[in-house]
C-alpha atoms as a PDB file:
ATOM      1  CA  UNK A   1      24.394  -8.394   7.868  1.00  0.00           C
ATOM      2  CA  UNK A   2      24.297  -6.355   4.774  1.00  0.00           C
ATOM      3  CA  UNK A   3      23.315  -2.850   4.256  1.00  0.00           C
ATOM      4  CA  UNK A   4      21.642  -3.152   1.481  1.00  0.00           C
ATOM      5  CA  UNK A   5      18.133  -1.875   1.224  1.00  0.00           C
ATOM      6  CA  UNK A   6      15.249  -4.041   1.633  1.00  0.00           C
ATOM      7  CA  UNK A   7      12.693  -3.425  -1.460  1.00  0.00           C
ATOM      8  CA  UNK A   8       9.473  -4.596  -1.853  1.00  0.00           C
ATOM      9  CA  UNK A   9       7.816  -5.938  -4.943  1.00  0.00           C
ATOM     10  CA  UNK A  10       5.624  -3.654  -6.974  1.00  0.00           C
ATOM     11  CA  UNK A  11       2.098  -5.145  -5.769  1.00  0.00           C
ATOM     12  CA  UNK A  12      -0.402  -4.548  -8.663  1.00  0.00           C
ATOM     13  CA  UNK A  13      -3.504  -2.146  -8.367  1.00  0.00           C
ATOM     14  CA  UNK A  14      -6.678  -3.996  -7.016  1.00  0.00           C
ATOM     15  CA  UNK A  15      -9.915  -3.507  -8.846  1.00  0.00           C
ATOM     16  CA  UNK A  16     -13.392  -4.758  -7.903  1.00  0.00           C
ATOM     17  CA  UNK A  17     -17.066  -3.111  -8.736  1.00  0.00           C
ATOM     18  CA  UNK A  18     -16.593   0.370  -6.951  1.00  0.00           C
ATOM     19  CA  UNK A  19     -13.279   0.328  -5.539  1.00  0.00           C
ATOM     20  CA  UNK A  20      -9.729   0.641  -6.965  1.00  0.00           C
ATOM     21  CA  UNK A  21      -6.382  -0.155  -4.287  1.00  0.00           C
ATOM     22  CA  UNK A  22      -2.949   1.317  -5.532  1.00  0.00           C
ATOM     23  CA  UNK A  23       0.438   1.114  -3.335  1.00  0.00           C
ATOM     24  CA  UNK A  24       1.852   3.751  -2.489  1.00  0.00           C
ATOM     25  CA  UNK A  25       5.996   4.745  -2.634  1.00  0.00           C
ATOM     26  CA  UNK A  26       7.830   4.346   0.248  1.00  0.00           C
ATOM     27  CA  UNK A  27       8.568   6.751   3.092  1.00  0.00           C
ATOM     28  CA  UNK A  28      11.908   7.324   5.046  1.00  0.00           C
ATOM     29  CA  UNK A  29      11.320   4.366   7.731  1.00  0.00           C
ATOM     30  CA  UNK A  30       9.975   1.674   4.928  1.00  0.00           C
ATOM     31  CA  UNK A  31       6.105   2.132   5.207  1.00  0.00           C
ATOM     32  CA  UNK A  32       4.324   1.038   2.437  1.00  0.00           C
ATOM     33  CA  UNK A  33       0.855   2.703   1.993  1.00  0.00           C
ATOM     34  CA  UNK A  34      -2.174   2.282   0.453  1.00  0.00           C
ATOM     35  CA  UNK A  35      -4.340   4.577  -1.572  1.00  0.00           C
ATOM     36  CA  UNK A  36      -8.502   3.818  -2.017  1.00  0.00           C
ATOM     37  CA  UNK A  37     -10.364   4.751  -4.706  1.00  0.00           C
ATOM     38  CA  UNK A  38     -14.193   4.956  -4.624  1.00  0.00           C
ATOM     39  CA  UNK A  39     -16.226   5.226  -7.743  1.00  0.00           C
ATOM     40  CA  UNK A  40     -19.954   6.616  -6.865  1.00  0.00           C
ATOM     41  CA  UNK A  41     -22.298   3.888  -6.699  1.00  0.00           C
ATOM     42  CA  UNK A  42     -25.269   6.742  -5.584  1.00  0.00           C
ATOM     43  CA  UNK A  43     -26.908   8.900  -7.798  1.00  0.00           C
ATOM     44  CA  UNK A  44     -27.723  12.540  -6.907  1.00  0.00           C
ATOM     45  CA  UNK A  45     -31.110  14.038  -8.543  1.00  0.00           C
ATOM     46  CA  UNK A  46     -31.762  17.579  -8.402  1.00  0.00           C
ATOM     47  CA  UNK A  47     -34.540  18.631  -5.295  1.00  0.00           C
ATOM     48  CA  UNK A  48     -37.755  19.742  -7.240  1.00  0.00           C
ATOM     49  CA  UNK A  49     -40.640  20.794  -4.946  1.00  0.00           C
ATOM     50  CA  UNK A  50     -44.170  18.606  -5.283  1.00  0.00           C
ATOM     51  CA  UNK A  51     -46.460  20.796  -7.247  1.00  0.00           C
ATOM     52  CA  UNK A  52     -49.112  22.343  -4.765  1.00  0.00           C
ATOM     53  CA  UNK A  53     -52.612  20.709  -5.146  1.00  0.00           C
END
């Protein structure tokens, strides 16, 4: 068998509504990672106190 190094093919990033999926680089064994991207689909208001009767 050959030596060469094994690559993998450049995967490109996954989008959808909220999420976004980009591969990561390589380690020293060969793992290929993933990194996961959420985009806020809540929305924070600012706590105001009911006015008093």
């Amino acid at each position: 068998m050959s030596e060469a190094k094994k690559t993998r093919i450049k995967v490109p990033d996954g989008k959808s509504r909220y999420l976004i999926t980009r591969q990561k680089e390589a380690n020293d064994k060969g793992y290929i990672g993933y990194d996961t991207i959420w985009e806020s689909f809540q929305k924070e208001v600012k706590y105001e106190t009911p006015k008093r009767p």
